[in-house]
C-alpha atoms as a PDB file:
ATOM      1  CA  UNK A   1     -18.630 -18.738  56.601  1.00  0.00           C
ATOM      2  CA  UNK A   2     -14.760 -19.386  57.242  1.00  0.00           C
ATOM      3  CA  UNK A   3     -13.839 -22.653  55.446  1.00  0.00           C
ATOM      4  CA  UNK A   4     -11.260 -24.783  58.389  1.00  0.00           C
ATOM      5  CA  UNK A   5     -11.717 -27.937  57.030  1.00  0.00           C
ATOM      6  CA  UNK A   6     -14.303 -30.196  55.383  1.00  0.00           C
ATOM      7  CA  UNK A   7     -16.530 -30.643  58.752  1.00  0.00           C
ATOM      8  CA  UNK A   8     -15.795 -27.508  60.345  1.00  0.00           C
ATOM      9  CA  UNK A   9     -16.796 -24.186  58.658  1.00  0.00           C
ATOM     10  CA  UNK A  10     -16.652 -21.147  61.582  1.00  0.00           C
ATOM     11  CA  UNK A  11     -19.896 -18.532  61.507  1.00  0.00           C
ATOM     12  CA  UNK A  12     -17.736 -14.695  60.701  1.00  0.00           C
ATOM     13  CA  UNK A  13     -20.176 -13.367  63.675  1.00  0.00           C
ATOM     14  CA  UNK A  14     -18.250 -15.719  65.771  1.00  0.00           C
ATOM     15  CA  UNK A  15     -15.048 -13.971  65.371  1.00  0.00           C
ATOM     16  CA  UNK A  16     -14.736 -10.412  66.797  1.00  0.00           C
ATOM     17  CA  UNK A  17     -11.631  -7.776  66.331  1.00  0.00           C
ATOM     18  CA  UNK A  18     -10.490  -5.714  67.979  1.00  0.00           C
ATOM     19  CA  UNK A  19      -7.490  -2.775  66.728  1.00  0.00           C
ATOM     20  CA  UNK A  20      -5.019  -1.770  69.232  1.00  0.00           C
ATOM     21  CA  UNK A  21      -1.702   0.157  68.558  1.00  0.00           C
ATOM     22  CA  UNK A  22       0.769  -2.015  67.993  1.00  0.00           C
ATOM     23  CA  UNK A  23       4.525  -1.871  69.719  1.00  0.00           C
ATOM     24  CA  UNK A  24       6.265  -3.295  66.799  1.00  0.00           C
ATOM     25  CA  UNK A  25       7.278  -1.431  63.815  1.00  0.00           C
ATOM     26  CA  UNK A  26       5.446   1.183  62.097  1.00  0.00           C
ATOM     27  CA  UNK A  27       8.073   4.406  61.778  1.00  0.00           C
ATOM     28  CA  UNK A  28       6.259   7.880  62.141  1.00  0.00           C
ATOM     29  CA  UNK A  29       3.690   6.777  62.448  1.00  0.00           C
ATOM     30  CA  UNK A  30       3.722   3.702  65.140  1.00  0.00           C
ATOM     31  CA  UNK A  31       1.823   5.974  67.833  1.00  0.00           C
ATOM     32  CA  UNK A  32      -1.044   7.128  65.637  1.00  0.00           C
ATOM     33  CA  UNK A  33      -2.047   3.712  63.787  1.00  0.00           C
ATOM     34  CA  UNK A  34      -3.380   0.764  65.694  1.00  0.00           C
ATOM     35  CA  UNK A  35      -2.207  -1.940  63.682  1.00  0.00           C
ATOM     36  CA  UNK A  36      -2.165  -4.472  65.748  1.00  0.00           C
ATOM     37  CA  UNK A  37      -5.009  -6.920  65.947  1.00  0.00           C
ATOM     38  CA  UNK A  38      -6.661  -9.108  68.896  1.00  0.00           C
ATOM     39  CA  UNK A  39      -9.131 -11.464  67.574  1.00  0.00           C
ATOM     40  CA  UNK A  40     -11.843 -13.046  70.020  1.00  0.00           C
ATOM     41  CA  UNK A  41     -13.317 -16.212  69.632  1.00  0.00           C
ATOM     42  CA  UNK A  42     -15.717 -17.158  71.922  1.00  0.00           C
ATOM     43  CA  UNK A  43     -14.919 -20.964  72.565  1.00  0.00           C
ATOM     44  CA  UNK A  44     -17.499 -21.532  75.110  1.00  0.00           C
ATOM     45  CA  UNK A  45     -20.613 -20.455  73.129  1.00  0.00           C
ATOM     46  CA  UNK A  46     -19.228 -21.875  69.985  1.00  0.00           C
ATOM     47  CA  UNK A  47     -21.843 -23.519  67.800  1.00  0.00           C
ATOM     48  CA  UNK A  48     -19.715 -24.030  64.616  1.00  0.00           C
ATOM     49  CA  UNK A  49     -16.814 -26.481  66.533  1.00  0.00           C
ATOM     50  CA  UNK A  50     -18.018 -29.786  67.370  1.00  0.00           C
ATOM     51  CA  UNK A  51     -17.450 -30.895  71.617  1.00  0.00           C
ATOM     52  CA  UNK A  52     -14.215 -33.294  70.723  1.00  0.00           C
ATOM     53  CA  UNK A  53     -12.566 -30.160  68.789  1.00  0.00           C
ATOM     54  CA  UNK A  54     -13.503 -27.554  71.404  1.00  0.00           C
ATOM     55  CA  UNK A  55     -11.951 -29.947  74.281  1.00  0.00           C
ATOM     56  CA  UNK A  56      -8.830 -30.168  72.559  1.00  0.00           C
ATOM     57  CA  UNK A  57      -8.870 -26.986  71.500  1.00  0.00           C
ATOM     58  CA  UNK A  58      -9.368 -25.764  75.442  1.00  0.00           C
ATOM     59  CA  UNK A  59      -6.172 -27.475  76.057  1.00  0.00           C
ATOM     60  CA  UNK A  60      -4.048 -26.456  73.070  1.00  0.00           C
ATOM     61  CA  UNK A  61      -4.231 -23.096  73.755  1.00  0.00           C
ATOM     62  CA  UNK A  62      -5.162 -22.735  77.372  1.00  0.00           C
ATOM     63  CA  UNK A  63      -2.874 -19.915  78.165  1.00  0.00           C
ATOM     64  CA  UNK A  64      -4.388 -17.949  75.239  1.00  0.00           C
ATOM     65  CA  UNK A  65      -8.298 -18.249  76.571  1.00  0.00           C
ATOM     66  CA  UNK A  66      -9.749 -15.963  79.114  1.00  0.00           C
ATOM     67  CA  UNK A  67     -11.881 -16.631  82.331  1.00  0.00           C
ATOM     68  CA  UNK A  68     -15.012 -16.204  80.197  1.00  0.00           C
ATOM     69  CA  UNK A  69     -13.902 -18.653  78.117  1.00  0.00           C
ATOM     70  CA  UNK A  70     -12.890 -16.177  75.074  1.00  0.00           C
ATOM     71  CA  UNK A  71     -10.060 -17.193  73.193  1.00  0.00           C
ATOM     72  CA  UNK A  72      -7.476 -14.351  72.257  1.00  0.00           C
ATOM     73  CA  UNK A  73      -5.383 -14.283  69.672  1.00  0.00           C
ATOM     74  CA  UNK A  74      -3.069 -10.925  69.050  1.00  0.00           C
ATOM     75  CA  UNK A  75      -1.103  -9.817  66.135  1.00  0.00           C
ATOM     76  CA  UNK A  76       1.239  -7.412  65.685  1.00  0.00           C
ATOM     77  CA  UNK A  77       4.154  -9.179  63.117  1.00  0.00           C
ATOM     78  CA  UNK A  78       2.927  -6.841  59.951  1.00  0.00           C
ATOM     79  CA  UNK A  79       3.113  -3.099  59.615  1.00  0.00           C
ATOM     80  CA  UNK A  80      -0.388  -3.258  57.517  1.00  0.00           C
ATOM     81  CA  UNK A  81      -3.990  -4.208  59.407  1.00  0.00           C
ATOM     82  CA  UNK A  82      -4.767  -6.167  57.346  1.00  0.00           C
ATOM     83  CA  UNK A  83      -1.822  -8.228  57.165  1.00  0.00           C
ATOM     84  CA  UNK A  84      -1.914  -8.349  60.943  1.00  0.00           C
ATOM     85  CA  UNK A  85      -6.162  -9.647  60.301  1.00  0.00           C
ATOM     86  CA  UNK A  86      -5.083 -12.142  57.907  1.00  0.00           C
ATOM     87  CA  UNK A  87      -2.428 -13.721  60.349  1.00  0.00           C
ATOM     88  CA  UNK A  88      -4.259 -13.869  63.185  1.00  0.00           C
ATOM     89  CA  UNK A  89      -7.194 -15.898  61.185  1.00  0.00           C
ATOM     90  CA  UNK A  90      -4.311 -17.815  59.854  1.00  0.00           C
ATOM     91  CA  UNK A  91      -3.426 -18.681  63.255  1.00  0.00           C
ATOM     92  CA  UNK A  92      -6.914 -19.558  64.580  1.00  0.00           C
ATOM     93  CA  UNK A  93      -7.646 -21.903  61.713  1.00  0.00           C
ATOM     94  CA  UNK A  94      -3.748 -23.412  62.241  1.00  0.00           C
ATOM     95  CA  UNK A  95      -4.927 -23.937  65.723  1.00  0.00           C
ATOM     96  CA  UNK A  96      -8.377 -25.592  65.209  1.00  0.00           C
ATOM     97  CA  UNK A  97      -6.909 -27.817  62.720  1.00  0.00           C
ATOM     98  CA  UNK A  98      -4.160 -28.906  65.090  1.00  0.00           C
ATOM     99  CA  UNK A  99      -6.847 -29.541  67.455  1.00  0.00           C
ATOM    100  CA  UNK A 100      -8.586 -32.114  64.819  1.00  0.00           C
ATOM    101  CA  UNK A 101      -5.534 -34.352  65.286  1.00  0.00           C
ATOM    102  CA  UNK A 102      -6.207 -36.783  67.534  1.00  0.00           C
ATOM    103  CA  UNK A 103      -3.209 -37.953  69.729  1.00  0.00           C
ATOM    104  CA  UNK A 104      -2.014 -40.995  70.156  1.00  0.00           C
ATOM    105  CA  UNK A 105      -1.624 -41.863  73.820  1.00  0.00           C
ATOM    106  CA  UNK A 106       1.862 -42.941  74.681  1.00  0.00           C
ATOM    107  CA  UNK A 107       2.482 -46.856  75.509  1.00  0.00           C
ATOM    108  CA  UNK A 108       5.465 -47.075  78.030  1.00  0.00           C
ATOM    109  CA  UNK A 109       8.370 -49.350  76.831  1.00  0.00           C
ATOM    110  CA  UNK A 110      11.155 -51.366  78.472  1.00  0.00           C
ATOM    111  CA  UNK A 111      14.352 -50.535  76.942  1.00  0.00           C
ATOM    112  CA  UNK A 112      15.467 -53.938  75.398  1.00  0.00           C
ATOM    113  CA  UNK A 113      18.286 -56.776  76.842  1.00  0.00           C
ATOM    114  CA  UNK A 114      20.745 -55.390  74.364  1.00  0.00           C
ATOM    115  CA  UNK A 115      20.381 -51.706  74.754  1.00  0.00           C
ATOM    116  CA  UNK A 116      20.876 -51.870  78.557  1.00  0.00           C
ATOM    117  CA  UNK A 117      23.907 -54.207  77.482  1.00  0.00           C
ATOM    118  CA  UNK A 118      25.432 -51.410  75.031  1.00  0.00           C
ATOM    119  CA  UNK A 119      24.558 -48.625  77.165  1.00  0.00           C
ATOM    120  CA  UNK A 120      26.868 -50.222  80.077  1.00  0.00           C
ATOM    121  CA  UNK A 121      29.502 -51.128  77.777  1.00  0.00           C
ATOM    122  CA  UNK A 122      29.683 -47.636  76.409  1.00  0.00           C
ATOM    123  CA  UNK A 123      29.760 -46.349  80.546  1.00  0.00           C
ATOM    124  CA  UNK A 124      32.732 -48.588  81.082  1.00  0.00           C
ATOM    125  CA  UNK A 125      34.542 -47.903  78.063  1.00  0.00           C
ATOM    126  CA  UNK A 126      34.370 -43.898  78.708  1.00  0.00           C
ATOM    127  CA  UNK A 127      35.445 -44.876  82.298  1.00  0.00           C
ATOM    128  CA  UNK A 128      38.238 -46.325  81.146  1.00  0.00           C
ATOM    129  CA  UNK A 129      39.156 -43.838  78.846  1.00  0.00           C
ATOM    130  CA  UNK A 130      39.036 -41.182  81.816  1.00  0.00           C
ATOM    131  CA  UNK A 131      41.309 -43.950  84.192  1.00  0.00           C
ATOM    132  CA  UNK A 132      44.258 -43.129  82.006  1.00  0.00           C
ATOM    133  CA  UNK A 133      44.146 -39.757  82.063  1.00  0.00           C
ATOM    134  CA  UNK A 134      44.621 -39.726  85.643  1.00  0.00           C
ATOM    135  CA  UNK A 135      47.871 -37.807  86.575  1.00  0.00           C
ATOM    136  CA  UNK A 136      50.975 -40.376  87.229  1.00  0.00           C
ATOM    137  CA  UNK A 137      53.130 -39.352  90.414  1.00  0.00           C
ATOM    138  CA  UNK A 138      56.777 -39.434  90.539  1.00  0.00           C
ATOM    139  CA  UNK A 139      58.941 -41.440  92.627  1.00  0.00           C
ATOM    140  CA  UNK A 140      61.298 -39.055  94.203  1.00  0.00           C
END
């Protein structure tokens, strides 16, 4: 079991990996090694994440999930494996805590008597400011 947070522990057999050669760094030896790492979580057959988590989740990181409803997470930033493993579970669990958070929906706001007031008085002083630096024209 991967510890997330105090209600959530994820099932290992839920995460898959998969190695890949990876187009960052690696010297000699960058076309022989696959260091890179794509981890697959299936989102949609999930049993570990409760529904509220897995909604938000769906949204957070909609570009990142599949048509089968697979989310994908690659890594390539390390040289090592299993420095490249680590980050990627380090970025899952960043994301499904992030998706714990619930978000406060926005109230819309008038802006207030006095800042409309200020605002204008700052348009009217730049306006003036830009008035005199209009180009004077001679007489003759």
């Amino acid at each position: 079991m991967l510890h997330v947070t105090d209600a959530i522990q994820l099932d290992e057999s839920e995460i898959h990996f998969k190695f890949i050669r990876s187009p960052g760094p690696g010297g000699q030896h960058v076309n022989k090694a696959a260091t890179a790492v794509q981890l697959r979580f299936d989102l949609a057959h999930s049993t570990s994440l409760p529904g509220h988590v897995r909604r938000r989740l769906i949204e957070l990181a909609k570009n990142r999930i599949n048509t089968r409803g697979i989310l994908i997470i690659s890594a390539n930033r390390f040289r090592s494996q299993d420095l490249n493993r680590k980050d990627a579970l380090d970025r899952l669990i960043h994301l499904i805590v992030k998706s714990t958070v619930e978000v406060k929906p926005r109230r819309r706001t008038k802006p207030t008597i006095g800042s409309i007031k200020k605002r204008i008085e700052a348009k009217k002083r730049r306006g003036k400011l830009k008035h005199t630096r209009l180009s004077v024209t001679g007489g003759d």
